[in-house]
C-alpha atoms as a PDB file:
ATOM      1  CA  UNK A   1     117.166  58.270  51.223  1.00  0.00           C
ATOM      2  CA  UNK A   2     114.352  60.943  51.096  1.00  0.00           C
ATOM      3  CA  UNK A   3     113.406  60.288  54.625  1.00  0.00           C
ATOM      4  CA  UNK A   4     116.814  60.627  55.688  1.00  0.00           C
ATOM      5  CA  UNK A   5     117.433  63.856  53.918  1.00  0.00           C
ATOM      6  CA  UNK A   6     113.763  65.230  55.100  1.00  0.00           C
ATOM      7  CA  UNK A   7     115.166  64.227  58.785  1.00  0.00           C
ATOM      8  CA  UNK A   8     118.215  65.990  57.945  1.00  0.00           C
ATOM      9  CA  UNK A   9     116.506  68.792  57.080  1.00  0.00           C
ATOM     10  CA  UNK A  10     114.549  69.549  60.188  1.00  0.00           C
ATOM     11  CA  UNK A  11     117.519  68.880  62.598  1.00  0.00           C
ATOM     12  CA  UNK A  12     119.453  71.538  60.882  1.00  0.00           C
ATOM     13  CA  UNK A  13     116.223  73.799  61.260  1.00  0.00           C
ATOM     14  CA  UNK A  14     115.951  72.817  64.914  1.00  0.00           C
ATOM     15  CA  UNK A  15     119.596  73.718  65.305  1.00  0.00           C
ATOM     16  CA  UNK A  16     119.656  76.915  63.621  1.00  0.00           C
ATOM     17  CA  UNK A  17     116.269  78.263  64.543  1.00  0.00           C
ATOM     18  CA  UNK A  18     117.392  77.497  68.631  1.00  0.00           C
ATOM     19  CA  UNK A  19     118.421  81.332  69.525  1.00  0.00           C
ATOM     20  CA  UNK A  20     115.179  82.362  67.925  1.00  0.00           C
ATOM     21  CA  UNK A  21     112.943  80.395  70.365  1.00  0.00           C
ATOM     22  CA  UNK A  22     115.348  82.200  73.279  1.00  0.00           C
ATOM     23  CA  UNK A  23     113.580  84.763  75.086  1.00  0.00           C
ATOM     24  CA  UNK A  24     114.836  87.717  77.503  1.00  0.00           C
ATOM     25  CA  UNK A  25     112.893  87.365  80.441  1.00  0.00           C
ATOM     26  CA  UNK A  26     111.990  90.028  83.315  1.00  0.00           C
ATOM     27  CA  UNK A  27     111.542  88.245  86.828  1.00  0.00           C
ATOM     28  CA  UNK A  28     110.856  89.508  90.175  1.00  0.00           C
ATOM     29  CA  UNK A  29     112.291  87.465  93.027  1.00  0.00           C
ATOM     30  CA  UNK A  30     111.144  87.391  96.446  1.00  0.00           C
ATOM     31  CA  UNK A  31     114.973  88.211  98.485  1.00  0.00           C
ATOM     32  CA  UNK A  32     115.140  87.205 102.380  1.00  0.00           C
ATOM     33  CA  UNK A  33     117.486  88.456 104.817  1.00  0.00           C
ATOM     34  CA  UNK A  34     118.271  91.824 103.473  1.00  0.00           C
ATOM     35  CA  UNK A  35     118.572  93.896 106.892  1.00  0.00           C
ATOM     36  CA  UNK A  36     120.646  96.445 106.010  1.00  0.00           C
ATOM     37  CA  UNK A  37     121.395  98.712 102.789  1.00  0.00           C
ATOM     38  CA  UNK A  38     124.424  96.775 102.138  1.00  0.00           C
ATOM     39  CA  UNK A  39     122.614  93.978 101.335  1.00  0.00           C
ATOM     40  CA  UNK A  40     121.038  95.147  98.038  1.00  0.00           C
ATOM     41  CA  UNK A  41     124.934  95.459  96.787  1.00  0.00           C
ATOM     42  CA  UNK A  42     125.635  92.119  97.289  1.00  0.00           C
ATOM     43  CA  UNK A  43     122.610  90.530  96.277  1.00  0.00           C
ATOM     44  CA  UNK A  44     123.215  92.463  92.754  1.00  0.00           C
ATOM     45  CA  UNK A  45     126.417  91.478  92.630  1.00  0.00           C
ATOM     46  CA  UNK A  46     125.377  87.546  93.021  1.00  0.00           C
ATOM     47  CA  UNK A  47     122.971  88.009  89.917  1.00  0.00           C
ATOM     48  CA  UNK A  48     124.925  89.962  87.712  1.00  0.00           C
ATOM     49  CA  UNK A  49     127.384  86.982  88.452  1.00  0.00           C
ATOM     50  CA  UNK A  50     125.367  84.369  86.684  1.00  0.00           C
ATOM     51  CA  UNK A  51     125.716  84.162  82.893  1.00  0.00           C
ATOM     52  CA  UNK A  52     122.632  85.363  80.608  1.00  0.00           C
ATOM     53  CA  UNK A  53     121.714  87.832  83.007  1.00  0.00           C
ATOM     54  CA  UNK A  54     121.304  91.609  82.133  1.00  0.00           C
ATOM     55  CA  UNK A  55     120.147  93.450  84.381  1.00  0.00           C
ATOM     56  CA  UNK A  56     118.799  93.924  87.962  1.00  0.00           C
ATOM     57  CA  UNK A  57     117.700  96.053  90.189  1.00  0.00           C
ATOM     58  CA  UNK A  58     117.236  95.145  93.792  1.00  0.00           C
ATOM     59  CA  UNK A  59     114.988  97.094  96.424  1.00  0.00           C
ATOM     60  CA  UNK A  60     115.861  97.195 100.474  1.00  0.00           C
ATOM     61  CA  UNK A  61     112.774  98.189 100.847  1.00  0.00           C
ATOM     62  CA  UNK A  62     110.562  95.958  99.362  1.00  0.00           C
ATOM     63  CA  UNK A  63     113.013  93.106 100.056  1.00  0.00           C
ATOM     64  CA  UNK A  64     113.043  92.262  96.460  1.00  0.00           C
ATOM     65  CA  UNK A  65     115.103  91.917  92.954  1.00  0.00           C
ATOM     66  CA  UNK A  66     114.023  92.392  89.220  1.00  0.00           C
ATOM     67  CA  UNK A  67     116.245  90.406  87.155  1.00  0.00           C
ATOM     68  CA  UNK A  68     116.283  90.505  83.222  1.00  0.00           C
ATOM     69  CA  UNK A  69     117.857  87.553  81.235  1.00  0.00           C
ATOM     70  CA  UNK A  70     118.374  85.432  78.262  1.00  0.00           C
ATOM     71  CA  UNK A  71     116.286  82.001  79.131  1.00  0.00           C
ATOM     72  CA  UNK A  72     118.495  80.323  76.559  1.00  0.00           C
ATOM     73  CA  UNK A  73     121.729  80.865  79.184  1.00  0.00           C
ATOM     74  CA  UNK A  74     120.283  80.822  82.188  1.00  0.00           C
ATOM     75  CA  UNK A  75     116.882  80.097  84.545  1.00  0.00           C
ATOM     76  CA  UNK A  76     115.024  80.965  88.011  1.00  0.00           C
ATOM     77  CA  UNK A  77     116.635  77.649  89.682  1.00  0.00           C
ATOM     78  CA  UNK A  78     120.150  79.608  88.736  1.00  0.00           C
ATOM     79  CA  UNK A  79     119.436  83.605  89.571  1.00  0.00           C
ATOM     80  CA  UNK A  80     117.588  82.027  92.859  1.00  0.00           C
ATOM     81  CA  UNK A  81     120.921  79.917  93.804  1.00  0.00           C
ATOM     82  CA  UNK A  82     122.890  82.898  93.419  1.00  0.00           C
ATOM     83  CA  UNK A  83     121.289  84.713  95.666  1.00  0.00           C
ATOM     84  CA  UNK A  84     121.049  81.954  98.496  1.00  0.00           C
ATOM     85  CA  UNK A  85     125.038  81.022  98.151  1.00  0.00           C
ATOM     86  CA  UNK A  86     125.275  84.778  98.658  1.00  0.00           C
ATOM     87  CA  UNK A  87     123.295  84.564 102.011  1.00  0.00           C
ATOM     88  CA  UNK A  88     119.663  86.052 100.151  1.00  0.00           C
ATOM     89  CA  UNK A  89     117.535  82.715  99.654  1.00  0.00           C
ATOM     90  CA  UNK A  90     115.384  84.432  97.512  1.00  0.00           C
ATOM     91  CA  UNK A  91     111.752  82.867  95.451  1.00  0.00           C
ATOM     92  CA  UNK A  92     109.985  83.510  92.416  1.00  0.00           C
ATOM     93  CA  UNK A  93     107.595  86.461  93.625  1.00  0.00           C
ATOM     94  CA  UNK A  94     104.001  86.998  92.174  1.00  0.00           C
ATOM     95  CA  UNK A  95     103.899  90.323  90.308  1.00  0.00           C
END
């Protein structure tokens, strides 16, 4: 009975201590096939879109988008999909 209580225990810790591991995150994606300065519009458009995210800001110019968002919602496989079912296949970028 003590073990199952004890088990009990740390499941209900897991559970309630699950927005406290959640993180926001700022991300820089690499964006392709922005040629003119439409493009930016739509590409932020396509990421604010996606649930968890708050914020981004997306450069014609260096053909790139910084997204901010809560990893417990959302994740790079999502904000990049976004972007390419927009017409923007877009990458994780090095800083």
């Amino acid at each position: 009975m003590k073990t199952h209580l004890q088990l009990a225990a740390v499941i209900a810790f897991l559970f309630t201590s699950m927005p406290a591991l959640a993180a926001v995150k700022t991300v820089k994606l690499a964006v392709s096939n922005m040629y003119c300065a439409a493009c930016p519009y739509t590409v932020k458009k396509a990421l604010l879109s996606v649930k968890g995210v708050n914020k981004v800001s997306v450069s014609f110019e260096h053909k790139s988008a910084i997204v901010t968002f809560d990893d417990a919602k959302t994740d790079i496989a999502a904000l990049t999909g976004a972007t390419t079912r927009a017409g923007y296949p877009s990458a994780l970028s090095p800083r």
